[in-house]
C-alpha atoms as a PDB file:
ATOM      1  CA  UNK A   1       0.000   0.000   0.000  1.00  0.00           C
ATOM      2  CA  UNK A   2       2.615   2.360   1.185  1.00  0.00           C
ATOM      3  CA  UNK A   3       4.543   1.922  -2.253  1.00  0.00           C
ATOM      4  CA  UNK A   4       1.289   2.804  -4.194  1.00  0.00           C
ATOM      5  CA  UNK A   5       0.912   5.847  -2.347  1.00  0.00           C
ATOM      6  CA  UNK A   6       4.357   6.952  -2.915  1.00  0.00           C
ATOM      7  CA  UNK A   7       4.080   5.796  -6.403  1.00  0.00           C
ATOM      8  CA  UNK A   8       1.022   8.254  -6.730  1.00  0.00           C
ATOM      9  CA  UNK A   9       2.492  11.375  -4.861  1.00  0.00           C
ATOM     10  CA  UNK A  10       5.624  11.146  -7.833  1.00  0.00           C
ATOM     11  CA  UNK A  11       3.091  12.128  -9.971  1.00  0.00           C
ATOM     12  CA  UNK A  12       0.057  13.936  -8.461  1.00  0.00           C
ATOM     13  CA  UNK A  13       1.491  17.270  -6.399  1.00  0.00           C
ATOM     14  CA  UNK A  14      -2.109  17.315  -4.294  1.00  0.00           C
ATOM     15  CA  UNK A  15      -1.907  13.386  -3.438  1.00  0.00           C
ATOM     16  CA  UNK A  16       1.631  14.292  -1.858  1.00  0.00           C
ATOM     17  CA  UNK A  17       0.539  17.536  -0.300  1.00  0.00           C
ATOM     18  CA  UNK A  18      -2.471  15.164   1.400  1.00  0.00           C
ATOM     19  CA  UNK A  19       0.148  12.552   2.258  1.00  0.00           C
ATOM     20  CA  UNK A  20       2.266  14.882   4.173  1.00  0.00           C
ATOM     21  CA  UNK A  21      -0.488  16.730   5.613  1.00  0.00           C
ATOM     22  CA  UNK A  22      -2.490  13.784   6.947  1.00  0.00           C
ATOM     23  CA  UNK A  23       0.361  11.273   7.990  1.00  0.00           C
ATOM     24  CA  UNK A  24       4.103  12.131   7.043  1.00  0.00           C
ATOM     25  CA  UNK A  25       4.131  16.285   8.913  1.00  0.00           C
ATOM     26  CA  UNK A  26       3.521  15.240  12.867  1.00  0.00           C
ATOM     27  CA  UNK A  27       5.140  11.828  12.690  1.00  0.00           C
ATOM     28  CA  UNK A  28       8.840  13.241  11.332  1.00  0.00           C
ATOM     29  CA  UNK A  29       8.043  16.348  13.743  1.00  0.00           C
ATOM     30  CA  UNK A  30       7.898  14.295  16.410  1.00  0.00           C
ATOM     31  CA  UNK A  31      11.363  12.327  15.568  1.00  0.00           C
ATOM     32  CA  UNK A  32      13.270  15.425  15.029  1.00  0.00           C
ATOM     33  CA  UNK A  33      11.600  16.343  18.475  1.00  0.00           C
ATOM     34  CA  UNK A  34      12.813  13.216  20.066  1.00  0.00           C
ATOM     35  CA  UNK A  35      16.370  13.581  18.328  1.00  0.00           C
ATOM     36  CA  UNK A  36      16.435  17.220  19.473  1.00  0.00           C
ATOM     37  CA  UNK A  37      15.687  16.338  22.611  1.00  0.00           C
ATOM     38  CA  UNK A  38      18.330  13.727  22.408  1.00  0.00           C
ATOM     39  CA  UNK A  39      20.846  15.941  21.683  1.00  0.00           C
ATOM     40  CA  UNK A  40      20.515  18.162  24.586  1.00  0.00           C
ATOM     41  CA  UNK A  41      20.791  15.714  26.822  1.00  0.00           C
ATOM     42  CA  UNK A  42      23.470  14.819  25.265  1.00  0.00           C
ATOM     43  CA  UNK A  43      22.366  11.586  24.310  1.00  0.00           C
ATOM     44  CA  UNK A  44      23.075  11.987  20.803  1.00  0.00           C
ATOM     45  CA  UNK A  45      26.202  13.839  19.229  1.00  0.00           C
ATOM     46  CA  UNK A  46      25.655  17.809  18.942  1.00  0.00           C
ATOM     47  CA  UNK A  47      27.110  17.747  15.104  1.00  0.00           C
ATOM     48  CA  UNK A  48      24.172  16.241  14.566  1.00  0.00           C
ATOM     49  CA  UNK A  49      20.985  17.477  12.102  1.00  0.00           C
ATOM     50  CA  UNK A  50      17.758  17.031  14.069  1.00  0.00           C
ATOM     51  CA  UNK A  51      15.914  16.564  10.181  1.00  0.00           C
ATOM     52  CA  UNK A  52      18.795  14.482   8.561  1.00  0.00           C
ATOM     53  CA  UNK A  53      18.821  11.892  11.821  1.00  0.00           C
ATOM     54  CA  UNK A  54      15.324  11.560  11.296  1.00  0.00           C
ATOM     55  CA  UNK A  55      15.825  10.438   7.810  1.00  0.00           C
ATOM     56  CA  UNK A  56      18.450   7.941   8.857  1.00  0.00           C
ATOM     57  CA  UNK A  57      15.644   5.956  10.561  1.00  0.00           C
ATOM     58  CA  UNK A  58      12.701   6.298   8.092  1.00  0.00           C
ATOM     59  CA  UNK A  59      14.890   5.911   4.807  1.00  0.00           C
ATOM     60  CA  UNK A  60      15.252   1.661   5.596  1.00  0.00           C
ATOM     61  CA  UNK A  61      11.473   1.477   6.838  1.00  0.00           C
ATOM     62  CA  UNK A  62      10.103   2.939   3.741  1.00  0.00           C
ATOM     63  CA  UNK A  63      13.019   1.350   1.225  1.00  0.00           C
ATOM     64  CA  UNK A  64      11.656  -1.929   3.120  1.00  0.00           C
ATOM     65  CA  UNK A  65       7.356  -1.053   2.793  1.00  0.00           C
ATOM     66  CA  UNK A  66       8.543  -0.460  -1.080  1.00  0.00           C
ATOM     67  CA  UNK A  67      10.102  -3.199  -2.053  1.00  0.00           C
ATOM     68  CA  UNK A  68       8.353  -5.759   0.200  1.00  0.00           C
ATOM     69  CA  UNK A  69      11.056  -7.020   1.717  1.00  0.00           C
ATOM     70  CA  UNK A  70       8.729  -8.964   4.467  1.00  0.00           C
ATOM     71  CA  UNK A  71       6.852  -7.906   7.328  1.00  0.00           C
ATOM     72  CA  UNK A  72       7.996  -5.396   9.346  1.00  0.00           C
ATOM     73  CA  UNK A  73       8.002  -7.331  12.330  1.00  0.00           C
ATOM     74  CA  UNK A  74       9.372  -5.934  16.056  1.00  0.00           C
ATOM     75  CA  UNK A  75      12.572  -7.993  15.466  1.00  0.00           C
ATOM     76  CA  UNK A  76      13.431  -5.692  12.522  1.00  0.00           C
ATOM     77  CA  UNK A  77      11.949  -2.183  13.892  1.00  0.00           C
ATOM     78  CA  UNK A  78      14.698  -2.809  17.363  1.00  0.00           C
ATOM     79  CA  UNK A  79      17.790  -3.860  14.699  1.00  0.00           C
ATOM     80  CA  UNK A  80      16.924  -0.479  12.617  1.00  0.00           C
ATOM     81  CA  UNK A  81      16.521   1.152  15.751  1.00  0.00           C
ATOM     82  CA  UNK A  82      19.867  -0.148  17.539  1.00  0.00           C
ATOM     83  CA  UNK A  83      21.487   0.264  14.095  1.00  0.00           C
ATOM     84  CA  UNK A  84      20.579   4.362  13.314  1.00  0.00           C
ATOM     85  CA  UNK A  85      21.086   5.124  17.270  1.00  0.00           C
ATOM     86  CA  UNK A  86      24.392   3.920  17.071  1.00  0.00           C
ATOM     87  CA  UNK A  87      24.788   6.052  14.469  1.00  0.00           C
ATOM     88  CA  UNK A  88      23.927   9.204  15.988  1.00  0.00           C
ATOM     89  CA  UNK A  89      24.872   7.962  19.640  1.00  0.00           C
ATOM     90  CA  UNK A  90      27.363  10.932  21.303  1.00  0.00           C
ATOM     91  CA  UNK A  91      31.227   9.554  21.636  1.00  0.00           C
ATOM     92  CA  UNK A  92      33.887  10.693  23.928  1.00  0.00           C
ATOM     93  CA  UNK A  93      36.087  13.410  22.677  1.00  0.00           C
ATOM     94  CA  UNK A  94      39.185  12.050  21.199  1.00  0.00           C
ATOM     95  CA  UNK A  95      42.379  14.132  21.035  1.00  0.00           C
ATOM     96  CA  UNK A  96      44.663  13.605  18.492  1.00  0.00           C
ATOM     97  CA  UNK A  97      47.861  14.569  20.354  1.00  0.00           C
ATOM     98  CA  UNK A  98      47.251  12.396  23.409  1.00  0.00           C
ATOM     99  CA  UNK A  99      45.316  12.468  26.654  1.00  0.00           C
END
């Protein structure tokens, strides 16, 4: 279904506009929120883009819904999860000319 609707939205400027408006707009707001959020607690690294990080964990949901790839099952949702935190996680400093 998802891959129809995207399919449709290439082509047809008001299906996208509905698309965003009715389901994409408040769910990425609220990632970026939590990733915001993340960062000033300094969960996540403060290099980081808020909007960007939030594409890092939808990008393999959708590429998954597209292609059917299989179910996406809680198994895979945690791995993606683990996966794009890691990604974004905050690291100690590290100084190139020693401690």
């Amino acid at each position: 279904m998802i891959s129809q609707i995207i399919a449709e939205c290439q082509y047809d400027p008001a299906a996208l506009d509905d698309f965003r408006s009715r389901f994409w707009n408040d769910r990425y707001a609220a990632v970026e929120k939590l990733i915001q959020r993340g960062i000033d607690e300094g969960v996540f690294r403060s290099s980081i883009d808020p909007g960007r990080a939030a594409q890092l964990f939808y990008a393999p949901v959708y590429l998954h819904l597209m292609f059917s790839l299989g179910p996406l099952d809680d198994s895979l949702a945690e791995h993606l999860v683990d996966l794009g935190i890691q990604g974004v996680a905050a690291r100690p400093e590290v100084n190139p000319t020693g401690p």
